[in-house]
Protein backbone atom coordinates (compact mmCIF):
# COMPACT_ATOMS: atom_id res chain seq x y z
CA UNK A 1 -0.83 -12.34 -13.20
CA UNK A 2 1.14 -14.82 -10.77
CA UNK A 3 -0.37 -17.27 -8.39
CA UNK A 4 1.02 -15.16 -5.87
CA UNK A 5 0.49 -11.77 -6.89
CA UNK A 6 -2.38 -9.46 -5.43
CA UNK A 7 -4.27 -7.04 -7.61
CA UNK A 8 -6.11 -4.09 -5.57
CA UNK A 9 -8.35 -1.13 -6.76
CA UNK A 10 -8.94 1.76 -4.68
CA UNK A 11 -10.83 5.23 -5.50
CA UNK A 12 -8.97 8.80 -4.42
CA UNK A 13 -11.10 10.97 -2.37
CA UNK A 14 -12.09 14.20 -3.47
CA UNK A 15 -8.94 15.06 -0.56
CA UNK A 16 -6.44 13.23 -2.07
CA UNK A 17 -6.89 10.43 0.02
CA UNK A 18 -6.84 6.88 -0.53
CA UNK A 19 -8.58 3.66 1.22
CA UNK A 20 -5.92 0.79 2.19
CA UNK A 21 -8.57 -2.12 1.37
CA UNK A 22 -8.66 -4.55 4.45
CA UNK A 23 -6.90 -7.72 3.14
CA UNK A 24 -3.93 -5.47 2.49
CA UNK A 25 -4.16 -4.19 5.90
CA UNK A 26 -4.06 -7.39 7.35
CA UNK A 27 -1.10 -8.57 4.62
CA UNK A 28 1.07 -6.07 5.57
CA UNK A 29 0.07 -5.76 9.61
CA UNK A 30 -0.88 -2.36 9.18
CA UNK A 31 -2.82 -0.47 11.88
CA UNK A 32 -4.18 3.29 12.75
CA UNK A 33 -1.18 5.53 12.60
CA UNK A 34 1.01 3.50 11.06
CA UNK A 35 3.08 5.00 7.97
CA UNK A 36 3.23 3.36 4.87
CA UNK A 37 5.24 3.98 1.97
CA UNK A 38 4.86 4.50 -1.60
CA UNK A 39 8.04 3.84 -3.75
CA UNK A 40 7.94 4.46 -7.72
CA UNK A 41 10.73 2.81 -9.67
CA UNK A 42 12.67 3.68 -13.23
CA UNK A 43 10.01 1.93 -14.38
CA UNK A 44 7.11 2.89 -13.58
CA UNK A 45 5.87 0.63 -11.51
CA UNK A 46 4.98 1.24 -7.77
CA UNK A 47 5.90 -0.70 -4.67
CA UNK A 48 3.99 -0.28 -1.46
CA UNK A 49 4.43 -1.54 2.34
CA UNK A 50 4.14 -0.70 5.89
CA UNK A 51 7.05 1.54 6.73
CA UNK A 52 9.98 0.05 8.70
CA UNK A 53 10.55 1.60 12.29
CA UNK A 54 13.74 3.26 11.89
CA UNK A 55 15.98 2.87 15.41
């Protein structure tokens, strides 16, 4: 892994849901009712952030 990469875990609830662990929340600025997004590329691989406000 790089030096500046972050590895996370999180558990799904029995609903589906996830947990946004803390230090992510406070990487990305993320706070109650914000929307996040979850975006899976040809490879495989997911990307995830806070979502843009759109004007």
């Amino acid at each position: 892994m790089k030096k500046n990469q972050f590895k996370f875990y999180a558990t799904v609830s029995d609903r589906g849901q996830i947990f946004i662990p803390k230090a992510l929340q406070r990487y990305f600025g993320i706070k109650n009712r914000d929307k996040v997004s979850f975006v899976v590329e040809k490879d495989g691989h997911v990307v995830f952030g806070k979502r843009k406000k759109e004007n």
